[in-house]
N, C-alpha and C. Protein backbone atom coordinates (compact mmCIF):
# COMPACT_ATOMS: atom_id res chain seq x y z
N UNK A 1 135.62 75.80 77.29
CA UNK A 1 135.29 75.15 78.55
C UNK A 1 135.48 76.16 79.69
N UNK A 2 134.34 76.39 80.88
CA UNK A 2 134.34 77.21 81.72
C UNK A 2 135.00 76.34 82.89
N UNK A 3 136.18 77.68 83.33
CA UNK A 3 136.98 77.19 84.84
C UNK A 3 136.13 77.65 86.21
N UNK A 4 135.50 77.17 86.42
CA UNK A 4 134.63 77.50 87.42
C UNK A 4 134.64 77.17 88.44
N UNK A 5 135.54 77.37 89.00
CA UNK A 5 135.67 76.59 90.83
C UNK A 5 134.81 75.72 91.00
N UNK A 6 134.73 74.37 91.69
CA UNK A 6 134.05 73.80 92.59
C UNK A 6 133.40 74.80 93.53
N UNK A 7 133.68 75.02 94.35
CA UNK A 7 133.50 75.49 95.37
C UNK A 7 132.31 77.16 95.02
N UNK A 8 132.67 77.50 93.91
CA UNK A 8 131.60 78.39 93.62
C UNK A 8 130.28 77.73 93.03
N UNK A 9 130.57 76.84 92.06
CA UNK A 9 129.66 75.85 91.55
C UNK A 9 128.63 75.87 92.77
N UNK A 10 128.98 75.24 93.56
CA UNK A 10 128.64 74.50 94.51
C UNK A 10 127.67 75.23 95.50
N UNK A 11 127.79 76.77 95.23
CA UNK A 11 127.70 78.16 96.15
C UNK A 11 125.72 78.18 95.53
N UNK A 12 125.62 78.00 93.75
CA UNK A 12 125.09 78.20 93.04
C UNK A 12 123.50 77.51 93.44
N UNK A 13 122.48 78.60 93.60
CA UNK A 13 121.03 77.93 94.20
C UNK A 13 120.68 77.78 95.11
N UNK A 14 121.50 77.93 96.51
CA UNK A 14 121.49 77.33 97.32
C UNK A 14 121.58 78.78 98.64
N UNK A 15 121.38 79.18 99.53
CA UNK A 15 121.60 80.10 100.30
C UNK A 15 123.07 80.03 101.16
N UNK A 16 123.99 80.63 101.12
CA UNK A 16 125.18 80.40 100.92
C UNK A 16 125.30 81.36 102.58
N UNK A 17 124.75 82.51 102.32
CA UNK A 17 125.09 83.43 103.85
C UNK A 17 123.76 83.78 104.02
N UNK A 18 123.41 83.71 105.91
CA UNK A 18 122.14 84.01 105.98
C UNK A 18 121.79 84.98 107.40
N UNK A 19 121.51 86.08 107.51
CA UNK A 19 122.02 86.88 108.21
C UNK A 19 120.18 87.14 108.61
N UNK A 20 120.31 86.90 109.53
CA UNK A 20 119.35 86.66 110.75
C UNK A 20 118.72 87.39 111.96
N UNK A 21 117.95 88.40 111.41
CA UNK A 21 117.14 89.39 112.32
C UNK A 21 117.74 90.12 113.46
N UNK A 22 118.55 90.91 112.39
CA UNK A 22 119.82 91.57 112.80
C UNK A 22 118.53 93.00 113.76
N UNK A 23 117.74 93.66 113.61
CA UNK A 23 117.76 94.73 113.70
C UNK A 23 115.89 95.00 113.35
N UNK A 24 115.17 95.06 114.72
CA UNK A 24 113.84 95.29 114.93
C UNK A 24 113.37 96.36 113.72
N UNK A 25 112.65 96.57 113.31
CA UNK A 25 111.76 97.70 112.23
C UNK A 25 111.31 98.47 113.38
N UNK A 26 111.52 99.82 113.09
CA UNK A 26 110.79 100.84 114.46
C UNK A 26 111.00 101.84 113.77
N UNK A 27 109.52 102.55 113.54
CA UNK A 27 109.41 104.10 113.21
C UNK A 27 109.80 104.88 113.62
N UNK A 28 110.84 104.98 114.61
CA UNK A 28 111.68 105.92 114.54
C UNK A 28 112.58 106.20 113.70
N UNK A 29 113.49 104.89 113.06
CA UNK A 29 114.67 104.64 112.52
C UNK A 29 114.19 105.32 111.35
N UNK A 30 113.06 104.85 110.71
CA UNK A 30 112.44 104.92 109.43
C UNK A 30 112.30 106.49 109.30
N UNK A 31 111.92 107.08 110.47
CA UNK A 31 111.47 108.20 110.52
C UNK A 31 112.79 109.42 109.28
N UNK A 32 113.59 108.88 110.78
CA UNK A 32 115.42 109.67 109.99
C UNK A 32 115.31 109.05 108.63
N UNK A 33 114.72 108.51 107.92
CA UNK A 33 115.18 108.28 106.80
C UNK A 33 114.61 108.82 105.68
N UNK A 34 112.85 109.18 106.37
CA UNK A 34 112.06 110.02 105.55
C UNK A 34 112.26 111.49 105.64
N UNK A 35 112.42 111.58 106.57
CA UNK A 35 113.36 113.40 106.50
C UNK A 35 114.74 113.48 105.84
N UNK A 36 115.49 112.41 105.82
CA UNK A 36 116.61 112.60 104.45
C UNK A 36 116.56 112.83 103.55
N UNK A 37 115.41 112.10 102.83
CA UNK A 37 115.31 112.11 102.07
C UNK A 37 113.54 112.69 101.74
N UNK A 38 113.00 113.24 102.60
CA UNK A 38 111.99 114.26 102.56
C UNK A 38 110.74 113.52 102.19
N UNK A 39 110.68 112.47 102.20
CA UNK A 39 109.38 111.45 102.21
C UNK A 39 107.93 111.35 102.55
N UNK A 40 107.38 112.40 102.55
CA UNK A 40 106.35 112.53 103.65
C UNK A 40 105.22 111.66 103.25
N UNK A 41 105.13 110.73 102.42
CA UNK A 41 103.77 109.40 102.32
C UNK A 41 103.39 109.16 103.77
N UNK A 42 101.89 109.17 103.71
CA UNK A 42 101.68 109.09 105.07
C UNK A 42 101.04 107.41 105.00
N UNK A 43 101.83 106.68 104.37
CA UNK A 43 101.41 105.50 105.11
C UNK A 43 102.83 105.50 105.95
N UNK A 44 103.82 106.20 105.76
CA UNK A 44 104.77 105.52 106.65
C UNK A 44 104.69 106.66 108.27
N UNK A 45 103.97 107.81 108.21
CA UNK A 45 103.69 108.25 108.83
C UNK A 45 102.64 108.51 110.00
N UNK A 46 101.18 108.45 109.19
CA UNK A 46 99.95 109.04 110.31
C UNK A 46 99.57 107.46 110.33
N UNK A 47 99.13 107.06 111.08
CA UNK A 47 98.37 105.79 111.69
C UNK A 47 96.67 105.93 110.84
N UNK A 48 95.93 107.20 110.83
CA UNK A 48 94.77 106.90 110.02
C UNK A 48 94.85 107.24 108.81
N UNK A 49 96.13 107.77 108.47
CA UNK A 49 95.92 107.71 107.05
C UNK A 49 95.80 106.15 106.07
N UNK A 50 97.11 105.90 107.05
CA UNK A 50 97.99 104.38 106.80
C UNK A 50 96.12 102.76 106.84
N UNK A 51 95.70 102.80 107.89
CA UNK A 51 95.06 102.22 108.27
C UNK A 51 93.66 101.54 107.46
N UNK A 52 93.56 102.34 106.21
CA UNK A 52 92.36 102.15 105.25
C UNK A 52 93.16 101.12 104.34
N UNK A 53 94.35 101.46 103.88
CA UNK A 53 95.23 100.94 103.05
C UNK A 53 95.97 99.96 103.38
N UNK A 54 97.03 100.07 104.60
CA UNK A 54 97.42 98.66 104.58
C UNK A 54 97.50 97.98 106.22
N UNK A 55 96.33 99.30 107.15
CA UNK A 55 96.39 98.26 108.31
C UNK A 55 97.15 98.97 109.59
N UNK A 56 97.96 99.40 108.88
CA UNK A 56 98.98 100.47 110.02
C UNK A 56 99.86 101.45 109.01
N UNK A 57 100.39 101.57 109.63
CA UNK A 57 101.66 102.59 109.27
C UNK A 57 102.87 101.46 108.63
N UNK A 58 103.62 101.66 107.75
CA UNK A 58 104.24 100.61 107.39
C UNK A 58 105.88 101.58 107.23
N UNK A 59 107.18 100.46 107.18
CA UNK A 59 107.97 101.19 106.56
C UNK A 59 108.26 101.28 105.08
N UNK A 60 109.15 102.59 105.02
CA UNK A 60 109.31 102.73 103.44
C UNK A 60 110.24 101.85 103.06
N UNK A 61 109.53 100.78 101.79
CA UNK A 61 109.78 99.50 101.14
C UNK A 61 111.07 99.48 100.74
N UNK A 62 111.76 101.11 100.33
CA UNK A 62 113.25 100.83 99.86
C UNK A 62 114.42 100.65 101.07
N UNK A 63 113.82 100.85 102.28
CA UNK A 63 114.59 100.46 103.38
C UNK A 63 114.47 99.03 103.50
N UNK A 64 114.12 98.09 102.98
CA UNK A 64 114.02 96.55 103.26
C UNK A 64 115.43 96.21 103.37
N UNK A 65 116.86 96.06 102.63
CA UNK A 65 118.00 95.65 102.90
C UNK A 65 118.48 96.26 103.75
N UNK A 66 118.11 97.65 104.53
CA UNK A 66 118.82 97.92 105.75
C UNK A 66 118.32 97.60 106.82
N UNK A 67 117.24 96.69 107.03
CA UNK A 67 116.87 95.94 108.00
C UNK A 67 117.69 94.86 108.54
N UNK A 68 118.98 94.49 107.68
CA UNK A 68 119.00 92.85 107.75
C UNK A 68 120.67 93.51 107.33
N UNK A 69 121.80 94.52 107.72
CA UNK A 69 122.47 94.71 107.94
C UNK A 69 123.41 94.60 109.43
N UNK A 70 124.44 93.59 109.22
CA UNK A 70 124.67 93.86 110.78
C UNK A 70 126.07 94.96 111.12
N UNK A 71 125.76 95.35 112.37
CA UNK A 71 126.74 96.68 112.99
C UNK A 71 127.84 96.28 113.10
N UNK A 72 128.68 96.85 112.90
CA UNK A 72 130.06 96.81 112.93
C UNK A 72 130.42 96.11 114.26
N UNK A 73 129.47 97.06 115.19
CA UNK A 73 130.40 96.88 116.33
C UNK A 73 129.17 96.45 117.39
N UNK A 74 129.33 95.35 118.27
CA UNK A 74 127.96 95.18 119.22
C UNK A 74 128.95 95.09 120.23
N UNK A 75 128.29 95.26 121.55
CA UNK A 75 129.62 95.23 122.64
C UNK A 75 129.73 93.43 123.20
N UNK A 76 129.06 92.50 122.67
CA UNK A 76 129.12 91.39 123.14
C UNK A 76 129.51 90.33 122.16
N UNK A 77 129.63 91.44 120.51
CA UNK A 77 130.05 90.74 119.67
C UNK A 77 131.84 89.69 119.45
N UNK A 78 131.87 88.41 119.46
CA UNK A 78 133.20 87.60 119.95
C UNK A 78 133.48 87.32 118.38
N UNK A 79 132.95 87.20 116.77
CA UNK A 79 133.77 87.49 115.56
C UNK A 79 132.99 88.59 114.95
N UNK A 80 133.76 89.00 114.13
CA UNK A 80 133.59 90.15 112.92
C UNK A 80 132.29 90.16 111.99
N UNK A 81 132.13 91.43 112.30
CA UNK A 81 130.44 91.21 111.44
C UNK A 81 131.00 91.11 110.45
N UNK A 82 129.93 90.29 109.02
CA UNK A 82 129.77 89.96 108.00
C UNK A 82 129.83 91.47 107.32
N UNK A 83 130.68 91.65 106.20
CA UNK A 83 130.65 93.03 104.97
C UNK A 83 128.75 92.47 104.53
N UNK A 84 128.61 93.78 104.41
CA UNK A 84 127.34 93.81 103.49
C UNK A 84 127.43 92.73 102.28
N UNK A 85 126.45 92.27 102.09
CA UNK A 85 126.47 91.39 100.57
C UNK A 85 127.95 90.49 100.55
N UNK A 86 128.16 89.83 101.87
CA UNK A 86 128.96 88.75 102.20
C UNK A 86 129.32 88.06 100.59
N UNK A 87 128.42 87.56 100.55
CA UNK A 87 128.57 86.49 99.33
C UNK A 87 129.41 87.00 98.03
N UNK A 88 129.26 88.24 97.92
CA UNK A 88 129.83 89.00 96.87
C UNK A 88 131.24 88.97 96.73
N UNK A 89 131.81 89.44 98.02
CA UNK A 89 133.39 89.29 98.11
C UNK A 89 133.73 87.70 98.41
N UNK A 90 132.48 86.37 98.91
CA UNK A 90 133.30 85.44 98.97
C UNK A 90 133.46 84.95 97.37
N UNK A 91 132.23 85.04 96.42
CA UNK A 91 132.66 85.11 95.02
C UNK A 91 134.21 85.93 94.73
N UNK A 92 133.96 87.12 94.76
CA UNK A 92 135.05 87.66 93.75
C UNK A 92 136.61 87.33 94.66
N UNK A 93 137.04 86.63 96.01
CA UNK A 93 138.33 85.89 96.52
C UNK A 93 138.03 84.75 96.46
N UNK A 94 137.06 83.78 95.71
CA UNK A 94 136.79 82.60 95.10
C UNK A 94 137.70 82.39 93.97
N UNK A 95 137.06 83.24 92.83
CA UNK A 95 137.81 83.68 91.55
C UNK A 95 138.88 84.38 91.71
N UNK A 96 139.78 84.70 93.13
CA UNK A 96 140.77 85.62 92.22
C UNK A 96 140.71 86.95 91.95
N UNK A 97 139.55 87.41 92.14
CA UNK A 97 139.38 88.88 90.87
C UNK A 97 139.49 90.10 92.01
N UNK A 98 140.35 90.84 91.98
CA UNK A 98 140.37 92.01 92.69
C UNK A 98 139.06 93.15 92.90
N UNK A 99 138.57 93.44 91.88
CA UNK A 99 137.75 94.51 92.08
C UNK A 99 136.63 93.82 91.27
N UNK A 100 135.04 94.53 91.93
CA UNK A 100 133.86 94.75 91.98
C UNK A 100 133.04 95.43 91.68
N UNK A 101 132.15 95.68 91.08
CA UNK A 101 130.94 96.59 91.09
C UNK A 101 129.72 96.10 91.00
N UNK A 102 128.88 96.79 91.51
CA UNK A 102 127.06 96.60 91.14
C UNK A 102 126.73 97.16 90.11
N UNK A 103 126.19 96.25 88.98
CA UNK A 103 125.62 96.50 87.61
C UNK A 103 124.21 97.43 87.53
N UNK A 104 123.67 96.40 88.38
CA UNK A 104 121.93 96.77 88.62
C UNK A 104 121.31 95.99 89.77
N UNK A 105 120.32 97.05 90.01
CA UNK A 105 119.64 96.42 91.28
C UNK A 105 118.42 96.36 91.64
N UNK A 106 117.67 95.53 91.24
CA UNK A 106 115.87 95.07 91.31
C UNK A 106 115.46 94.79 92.90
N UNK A 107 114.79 95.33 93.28
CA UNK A 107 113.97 95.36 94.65
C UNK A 107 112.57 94.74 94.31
N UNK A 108 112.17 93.84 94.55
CA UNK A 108 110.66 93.47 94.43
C UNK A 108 110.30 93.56 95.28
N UNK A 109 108.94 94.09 95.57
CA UNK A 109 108.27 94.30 97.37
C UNK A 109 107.10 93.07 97.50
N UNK A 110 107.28 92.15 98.05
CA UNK A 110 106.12 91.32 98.65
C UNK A 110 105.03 91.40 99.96
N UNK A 111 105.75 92.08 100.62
CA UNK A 111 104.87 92.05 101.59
C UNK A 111 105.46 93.36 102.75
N UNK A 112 104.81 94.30 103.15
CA UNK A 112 105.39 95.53 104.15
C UNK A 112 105.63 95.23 105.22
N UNK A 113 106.93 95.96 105.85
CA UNK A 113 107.22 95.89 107.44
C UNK A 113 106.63 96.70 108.25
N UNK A 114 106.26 96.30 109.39
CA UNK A 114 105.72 97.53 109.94
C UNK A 114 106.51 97.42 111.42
N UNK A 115 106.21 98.04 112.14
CA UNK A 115 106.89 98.30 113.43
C UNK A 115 106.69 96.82 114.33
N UNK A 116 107.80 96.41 114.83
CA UNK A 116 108.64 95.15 115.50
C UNK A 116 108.40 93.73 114.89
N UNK A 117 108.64 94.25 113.13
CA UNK A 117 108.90 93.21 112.53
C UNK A 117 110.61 93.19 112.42
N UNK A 118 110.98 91.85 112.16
CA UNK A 118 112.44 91.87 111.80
C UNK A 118 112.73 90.94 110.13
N UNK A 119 113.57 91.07 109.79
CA UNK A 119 113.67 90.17 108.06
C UNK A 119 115.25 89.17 108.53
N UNK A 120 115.26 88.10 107.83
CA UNK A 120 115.78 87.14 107.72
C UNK A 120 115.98 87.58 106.36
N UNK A 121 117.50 87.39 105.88
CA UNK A 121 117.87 87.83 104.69
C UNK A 121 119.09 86.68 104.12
N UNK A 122 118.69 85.70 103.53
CA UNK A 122 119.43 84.96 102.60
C UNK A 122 120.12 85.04 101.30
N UNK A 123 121.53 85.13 101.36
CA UNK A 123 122.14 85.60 99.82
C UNK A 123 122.71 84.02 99.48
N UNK A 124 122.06 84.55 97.79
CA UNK A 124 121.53 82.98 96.98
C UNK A 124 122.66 83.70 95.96
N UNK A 125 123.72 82.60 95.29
CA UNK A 125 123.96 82.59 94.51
C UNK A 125 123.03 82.18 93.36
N UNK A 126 123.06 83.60 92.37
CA UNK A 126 122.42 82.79 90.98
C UNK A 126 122.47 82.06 89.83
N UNK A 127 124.10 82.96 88.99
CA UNK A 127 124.51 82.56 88.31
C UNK A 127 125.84 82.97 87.77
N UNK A 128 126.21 82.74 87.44
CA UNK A 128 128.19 83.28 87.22
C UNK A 128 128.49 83.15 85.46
N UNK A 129 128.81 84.15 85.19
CA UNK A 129 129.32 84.03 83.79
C UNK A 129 131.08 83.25 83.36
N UNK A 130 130.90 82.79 82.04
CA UNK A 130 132.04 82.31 81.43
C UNK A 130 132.89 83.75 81.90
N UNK A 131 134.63 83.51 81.74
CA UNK A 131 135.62 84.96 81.88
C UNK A 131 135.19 85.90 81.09
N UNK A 132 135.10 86.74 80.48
CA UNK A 132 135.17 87.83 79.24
C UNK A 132 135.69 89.11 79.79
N UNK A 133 135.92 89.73 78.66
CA UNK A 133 136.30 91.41 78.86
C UNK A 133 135.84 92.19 78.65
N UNK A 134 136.01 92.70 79.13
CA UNK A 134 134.83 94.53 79.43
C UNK A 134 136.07 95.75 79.41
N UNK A 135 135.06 96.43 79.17
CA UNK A 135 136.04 97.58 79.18
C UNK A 135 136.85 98.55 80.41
N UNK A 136 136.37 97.45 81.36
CA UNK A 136 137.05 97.87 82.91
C UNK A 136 138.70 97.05 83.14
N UNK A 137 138.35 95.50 82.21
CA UNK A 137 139.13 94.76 82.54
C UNK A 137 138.80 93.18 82.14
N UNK A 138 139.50 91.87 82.85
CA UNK A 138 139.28 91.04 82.00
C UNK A 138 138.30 90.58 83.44
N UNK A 139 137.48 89.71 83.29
CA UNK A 139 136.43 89.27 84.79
C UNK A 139 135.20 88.28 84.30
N UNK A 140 134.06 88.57 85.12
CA UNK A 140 133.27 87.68 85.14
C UNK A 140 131.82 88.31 85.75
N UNK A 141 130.62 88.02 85.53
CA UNK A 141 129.29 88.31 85.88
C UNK A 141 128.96 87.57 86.51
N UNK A 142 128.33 88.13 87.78
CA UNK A 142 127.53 86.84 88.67
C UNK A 142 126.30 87.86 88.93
N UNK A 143 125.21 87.26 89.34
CA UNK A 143 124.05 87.62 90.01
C UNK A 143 123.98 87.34 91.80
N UNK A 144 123.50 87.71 92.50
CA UNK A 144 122.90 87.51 93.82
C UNK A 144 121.29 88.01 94.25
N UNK A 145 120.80 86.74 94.21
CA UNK A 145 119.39 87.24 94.94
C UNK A 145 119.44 87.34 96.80
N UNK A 146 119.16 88.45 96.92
CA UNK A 146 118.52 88.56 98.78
C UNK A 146 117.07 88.04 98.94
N UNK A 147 116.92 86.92 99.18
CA UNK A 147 115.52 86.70 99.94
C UNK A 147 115.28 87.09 101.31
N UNK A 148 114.26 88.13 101.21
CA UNK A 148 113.87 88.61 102.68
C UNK A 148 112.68 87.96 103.12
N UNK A 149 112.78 87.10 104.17
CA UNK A 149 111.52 86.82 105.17
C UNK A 149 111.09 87.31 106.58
N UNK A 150 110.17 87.56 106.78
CA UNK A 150 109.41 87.98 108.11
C UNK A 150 109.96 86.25 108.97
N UNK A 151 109.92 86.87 110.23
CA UNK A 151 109.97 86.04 111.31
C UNK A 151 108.86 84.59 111.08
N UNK A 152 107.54 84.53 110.70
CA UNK A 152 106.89 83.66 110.07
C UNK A 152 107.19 82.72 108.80
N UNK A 153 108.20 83.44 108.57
CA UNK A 153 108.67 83.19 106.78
C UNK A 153 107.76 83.23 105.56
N UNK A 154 107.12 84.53 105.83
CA UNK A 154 106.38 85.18 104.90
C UNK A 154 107.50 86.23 104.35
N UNK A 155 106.97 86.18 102.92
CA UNK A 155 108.59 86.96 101.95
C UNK A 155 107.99 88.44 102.01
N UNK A 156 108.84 88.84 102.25
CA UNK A 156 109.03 90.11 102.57
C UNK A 156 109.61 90.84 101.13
N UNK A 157 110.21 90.54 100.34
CA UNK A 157 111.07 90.83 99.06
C UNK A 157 112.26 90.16 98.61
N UNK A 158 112.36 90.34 97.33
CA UNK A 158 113.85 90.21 96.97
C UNK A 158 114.09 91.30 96.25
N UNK A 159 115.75 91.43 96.84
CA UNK A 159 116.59 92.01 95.91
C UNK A 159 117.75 91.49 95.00
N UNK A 160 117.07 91.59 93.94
CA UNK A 160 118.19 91.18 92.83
C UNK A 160 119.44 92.25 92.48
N UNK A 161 120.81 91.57 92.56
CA UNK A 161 122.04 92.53 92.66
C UNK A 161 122.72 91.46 91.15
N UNK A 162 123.03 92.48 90.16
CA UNK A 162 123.75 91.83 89.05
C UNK A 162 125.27 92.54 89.36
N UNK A 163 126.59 91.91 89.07
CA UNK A 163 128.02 92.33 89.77
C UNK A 163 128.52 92.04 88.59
N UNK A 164 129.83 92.81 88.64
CA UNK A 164 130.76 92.78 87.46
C UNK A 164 132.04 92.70 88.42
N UNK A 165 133.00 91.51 88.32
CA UNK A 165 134.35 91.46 89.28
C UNK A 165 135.40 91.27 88.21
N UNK A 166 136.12 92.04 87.78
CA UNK A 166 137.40 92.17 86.99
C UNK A 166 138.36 92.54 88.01
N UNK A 167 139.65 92.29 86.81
CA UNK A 167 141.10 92.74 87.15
C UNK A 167 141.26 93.58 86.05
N UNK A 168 142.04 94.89 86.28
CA UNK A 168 142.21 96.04 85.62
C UNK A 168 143.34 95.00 85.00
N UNK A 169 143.23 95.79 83.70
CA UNK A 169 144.76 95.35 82.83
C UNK A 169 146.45 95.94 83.55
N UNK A 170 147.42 95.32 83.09
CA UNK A 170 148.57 95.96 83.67
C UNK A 170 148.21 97.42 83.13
N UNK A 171 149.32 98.06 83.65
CA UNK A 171 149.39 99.54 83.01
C UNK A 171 150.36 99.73 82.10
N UNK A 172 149.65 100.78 80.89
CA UNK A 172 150.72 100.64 79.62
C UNK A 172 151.45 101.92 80.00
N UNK A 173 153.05 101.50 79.55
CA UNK A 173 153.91 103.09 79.84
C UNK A 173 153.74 103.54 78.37
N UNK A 174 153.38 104.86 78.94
CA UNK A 174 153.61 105.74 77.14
C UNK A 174 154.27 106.00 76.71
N UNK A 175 155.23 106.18 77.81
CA UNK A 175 156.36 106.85 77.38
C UNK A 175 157.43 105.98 76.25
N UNK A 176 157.32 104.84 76.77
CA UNK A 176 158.02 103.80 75.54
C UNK A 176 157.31 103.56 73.98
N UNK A 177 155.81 104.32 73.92
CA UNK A 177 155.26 104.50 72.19
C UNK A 177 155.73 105.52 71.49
N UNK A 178 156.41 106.81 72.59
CA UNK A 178 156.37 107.67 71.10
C UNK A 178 158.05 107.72 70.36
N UNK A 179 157.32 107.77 68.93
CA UNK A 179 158.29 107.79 68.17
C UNK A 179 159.43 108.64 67.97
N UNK A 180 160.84 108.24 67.68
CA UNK A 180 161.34 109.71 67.69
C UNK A 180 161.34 110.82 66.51
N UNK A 181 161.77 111.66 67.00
CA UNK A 181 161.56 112.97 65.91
C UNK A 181 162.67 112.53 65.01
């Protein structure tokens, strides 16, 4: 029989944190990101290259979750921005479980941003595993989908995030196994 909180149960299907057009799309931002990482596709660049294909210049699709991040710090901000992937840590201090990781991470692209679009980003609990053990520790599997929508609520993408939240085992002393001479 699975011990499964209420309260996570409950988390399950439903959009739990929804973080709300934090941060305009503007080719500039995008720009710094294609010189980081040396990007030069010119749909996110020249306007006639872009324009046969999808209309304009668009941004690059793997920037979709940093659209919908909010800043630490705004000067008019009165509580604490939300940690990235909110939902994640309210799961794993739901359960108890000290530590975290990201398993895997699926980006589906639906539809491109282009300059002074913004995304609406909803984290959906998916699904939560029975306890088991892994070789990190003893824990539990959950999923989180990000649904991204345009201001219209045309989907923009999801990102699927699979998590692993264990507790490390105590620590064994060695010094009390070895045998004497």
């Amino acid at each position: 029989m699975d011990d499964l909180p209420d309260l996570v149960a409950g988390w399950i299907g439903k959009p739990v944190i929804v973080v709300d057009h934090v941060i305009t799309v503007e080719r500039g931002l995008w720009a710094n990101f294609c010189v980081a990482v040396q990007d030069g596709n010119p749909l996110y660049w020249t306007y006639a290259a872009a324009e046969a294909l999808t209309g304009s210049v668009i941004a690059p699709p793997a920037m979709l979750p940093s659209w919908a991040i909010e800043h630490d710090w705004l000067p008019d901000r009165a509580t604490p921005a939300l940690r990235t992937l909110e939902l994640h840590f309210m799961v794993k201090d739901a359960l108890g479980i000290t530590h975290g990781l990201v398993r895997e991470v699926e980006l589906v692209l639906h539809e491109p941003l282009r300059p002074g679009d913004s995304v609406r980003a909803e984290q959906i609990l998916r699904s939560v595993s029975p306890v088991h053990d892994t070789r990190l520790g003893r824990g539990r599997s959950w999923v989180i989908d990000v649904v991204y929508r345009k201001p219209d609520g045309q989907l923009a993408g999801i990102q699927t995030l699979h998590l692993l939240g264990y507790d490390k085992p105590p620590a064994h002393d060695k010094a009390h196994d070895k045998e004497p001479h």
